[in-house]
N, C-alpha and C. Protein backbone atom coordinates (compact mmCIF):
# COMPACT_ATOMS: atom_id res chain seq x y z
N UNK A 1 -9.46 94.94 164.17
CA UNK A 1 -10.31 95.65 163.25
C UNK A 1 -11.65 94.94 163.21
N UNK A 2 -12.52 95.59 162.92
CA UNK A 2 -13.85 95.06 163.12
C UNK A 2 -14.63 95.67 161.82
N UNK A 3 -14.99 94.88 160.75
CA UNK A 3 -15.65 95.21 159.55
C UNK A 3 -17.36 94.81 159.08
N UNK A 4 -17.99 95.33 159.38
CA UNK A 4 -19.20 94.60 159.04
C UNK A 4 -19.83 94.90 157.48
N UNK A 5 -21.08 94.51 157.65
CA UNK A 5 -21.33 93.83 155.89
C UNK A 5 -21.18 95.06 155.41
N UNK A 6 -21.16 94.76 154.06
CA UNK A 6 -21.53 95.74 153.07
C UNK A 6 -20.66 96.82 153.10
N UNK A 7 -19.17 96.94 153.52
CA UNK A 7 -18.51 97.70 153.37
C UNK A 7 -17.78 97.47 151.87
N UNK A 8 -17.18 98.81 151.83
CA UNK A 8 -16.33 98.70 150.16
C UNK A 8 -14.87 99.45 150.91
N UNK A 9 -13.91 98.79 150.31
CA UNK A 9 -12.48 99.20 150.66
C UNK A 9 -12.09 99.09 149.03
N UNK A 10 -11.77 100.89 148.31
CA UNK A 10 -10.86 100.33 147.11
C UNK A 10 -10.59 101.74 146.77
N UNK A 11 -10.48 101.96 145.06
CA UNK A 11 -9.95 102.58 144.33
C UNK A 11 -10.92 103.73 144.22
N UNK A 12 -10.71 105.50 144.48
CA UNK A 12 -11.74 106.09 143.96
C UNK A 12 -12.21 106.85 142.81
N UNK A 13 -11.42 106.51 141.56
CA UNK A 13 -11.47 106.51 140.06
C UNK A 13 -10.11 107.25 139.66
N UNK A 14 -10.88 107.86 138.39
CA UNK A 14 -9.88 108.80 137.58
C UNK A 14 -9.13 109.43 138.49
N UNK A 15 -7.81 109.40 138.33
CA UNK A 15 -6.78 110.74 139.06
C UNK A 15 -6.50 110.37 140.48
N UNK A 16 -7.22 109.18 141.50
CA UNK A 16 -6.82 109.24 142.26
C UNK A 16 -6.46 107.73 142.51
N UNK A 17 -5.54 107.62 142.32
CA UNK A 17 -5.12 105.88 142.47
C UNK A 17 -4.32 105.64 143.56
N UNK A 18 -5.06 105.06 144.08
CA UNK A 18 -3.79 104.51 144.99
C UNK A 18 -5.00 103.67 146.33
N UNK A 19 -4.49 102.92 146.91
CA UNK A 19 -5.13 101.85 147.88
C UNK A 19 -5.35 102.87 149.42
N UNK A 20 -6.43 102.46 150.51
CA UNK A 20 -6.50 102.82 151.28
C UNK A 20 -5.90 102.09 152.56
N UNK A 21 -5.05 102.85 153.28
CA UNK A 21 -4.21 102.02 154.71
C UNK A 21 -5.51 102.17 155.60
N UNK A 22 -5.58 101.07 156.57
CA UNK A 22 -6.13 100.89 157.39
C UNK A 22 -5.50 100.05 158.75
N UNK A 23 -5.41 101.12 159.59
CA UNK A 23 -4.72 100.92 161.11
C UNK A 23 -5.25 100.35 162.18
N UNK A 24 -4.50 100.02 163.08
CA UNK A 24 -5.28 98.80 163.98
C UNK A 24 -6.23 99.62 164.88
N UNK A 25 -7.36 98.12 165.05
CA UNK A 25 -7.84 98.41 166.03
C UNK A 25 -9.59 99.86 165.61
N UNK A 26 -9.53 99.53 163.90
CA UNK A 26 -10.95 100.45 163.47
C UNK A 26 -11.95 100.16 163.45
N UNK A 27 -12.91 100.75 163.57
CA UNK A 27 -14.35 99.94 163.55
C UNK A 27 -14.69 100.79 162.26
N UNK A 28 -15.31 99.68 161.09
CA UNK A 28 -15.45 99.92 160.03
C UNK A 28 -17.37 99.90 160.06
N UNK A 29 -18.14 100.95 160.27
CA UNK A 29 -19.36 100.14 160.17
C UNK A 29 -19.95 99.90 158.84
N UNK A 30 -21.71 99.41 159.00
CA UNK A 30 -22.03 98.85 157.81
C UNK A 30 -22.08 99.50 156.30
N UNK A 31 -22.06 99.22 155.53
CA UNK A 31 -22.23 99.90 154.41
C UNK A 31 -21.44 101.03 153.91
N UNK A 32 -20.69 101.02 154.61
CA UNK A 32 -19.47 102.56 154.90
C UNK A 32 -18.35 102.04 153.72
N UNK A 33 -17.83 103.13 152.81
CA UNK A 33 -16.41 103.39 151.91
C UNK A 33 -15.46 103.90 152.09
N UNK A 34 -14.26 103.32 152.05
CA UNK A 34 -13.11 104.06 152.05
C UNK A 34 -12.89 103.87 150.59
N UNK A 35 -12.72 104.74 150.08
CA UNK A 35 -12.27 105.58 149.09
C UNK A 35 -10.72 105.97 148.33
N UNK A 36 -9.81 105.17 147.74
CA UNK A 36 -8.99 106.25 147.54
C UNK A 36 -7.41 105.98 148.03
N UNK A 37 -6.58 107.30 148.12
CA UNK A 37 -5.52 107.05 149.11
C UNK A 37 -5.62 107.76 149.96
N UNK A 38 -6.04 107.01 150.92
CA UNK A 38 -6.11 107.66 152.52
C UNK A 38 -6.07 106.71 153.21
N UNK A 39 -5.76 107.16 154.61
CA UNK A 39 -4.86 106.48 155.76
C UNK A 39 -6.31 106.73 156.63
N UNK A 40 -6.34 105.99 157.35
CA UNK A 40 -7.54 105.55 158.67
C UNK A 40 -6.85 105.25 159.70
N UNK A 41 -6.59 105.93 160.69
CA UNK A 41 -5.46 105.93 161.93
C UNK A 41 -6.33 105.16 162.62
N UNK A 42 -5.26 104.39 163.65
CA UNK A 42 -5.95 103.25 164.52
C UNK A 42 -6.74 104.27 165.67
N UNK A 43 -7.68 103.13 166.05
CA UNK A 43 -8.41 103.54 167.16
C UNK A 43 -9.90 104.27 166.26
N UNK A 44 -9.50 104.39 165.00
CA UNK A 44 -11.10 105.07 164.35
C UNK A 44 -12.14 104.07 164.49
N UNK A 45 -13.17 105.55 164.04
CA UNK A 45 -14.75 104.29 164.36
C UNK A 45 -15.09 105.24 162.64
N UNK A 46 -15.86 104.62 162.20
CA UNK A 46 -16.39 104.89 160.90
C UNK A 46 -17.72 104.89 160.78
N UNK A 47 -18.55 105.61 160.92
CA UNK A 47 -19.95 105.40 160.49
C UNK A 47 -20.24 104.43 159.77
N UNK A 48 -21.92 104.01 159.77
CA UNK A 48 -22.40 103.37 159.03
C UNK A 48 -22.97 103.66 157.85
N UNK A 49 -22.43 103.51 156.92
CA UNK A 49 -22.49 104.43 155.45
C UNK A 49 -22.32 105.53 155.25
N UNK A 50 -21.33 106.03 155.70
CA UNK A 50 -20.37 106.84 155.84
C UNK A 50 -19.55 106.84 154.32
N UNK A 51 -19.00 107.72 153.93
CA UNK A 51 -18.05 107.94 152.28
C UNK A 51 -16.73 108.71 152.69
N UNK A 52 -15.91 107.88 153.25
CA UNK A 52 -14.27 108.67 153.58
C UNK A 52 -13.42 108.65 152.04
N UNK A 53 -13.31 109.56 152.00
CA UNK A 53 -12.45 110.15 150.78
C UNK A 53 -11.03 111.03 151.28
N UNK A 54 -10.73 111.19 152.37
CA UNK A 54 -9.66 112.07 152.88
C UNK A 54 -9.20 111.26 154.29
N UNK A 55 -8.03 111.49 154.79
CA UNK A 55 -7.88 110.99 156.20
C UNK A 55 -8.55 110.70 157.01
N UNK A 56 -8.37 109.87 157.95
CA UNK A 56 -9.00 110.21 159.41
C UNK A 56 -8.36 110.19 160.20
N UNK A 57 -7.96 111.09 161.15
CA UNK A 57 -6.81 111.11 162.63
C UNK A 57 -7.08 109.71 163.34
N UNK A 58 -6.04 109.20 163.86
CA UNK A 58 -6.17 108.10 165.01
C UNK A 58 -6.88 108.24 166.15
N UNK A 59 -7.85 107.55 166.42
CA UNK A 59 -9.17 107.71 167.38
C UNK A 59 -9.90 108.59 167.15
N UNK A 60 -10.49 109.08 165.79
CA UNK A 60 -11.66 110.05 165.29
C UNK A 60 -12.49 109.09 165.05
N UNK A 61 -13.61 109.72 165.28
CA UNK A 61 -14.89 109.08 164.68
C UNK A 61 -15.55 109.89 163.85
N UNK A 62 -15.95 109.75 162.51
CA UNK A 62 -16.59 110.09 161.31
C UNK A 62 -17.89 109.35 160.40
N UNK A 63 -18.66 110.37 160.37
CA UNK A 63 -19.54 109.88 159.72
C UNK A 63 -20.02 110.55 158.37
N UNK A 64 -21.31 110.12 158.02
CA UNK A 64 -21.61 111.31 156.71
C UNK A 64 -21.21 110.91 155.85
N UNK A 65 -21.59 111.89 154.40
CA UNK A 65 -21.25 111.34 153.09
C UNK A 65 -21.32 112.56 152.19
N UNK A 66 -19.71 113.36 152.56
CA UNK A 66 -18.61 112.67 152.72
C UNK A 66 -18.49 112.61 154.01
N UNK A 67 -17.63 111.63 154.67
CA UNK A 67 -17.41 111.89 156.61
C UNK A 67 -16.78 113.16 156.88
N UNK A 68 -17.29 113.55 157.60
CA UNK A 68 -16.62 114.35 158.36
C UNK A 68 -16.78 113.82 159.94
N UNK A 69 -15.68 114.81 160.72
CA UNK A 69 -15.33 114.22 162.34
C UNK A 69 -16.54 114.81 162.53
N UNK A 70 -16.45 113.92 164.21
CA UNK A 70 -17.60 114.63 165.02
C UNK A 70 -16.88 114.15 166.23
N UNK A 71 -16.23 113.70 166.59
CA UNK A 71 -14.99 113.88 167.93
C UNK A 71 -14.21 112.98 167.40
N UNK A 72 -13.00 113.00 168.88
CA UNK A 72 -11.82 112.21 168.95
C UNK A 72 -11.39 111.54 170.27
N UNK A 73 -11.18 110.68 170.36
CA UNK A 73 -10.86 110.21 171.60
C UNK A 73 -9.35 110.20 172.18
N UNK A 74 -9.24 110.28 173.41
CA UNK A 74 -7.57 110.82 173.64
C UNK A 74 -6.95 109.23 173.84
């Protein structure tokens, strides 16, 4: 896994509790959130300030705020 600065990994308030999984092998970039309870399948790449609030498939890459995909790798 590869995390650079200024990322936030946690809780995303009222009503939605629960911790975020994170799978091998993600690239977390800068300033980027995971949000929540959601799963980050290995092989993801994460934008750089990027706001994941929902899944990400294993080997998607997402960006945006909120992320959405913009491919997947096989």
């Amino acid at each position: 896994m590869t995390i650079y600065h200024g990322v936030t990994i946690g809780v995303a308030g009222k009503g939605r509790m629960g911790v975020p999984v994170i799978e091998d092998d993600v690239y977390l970039g800068a300033g980027c959130c995971i949000l929540g309870d959601v799963t980050v399948g290995a092989g993801a790449v994460v934008g750089a300030n990027a706001v994941v609030t929902s899944d990400v498939r294993a080997g998607a890459t997402v960006v945006g705020a909120p992320a959405r995909e913009v491919s997947v790798s096989v």
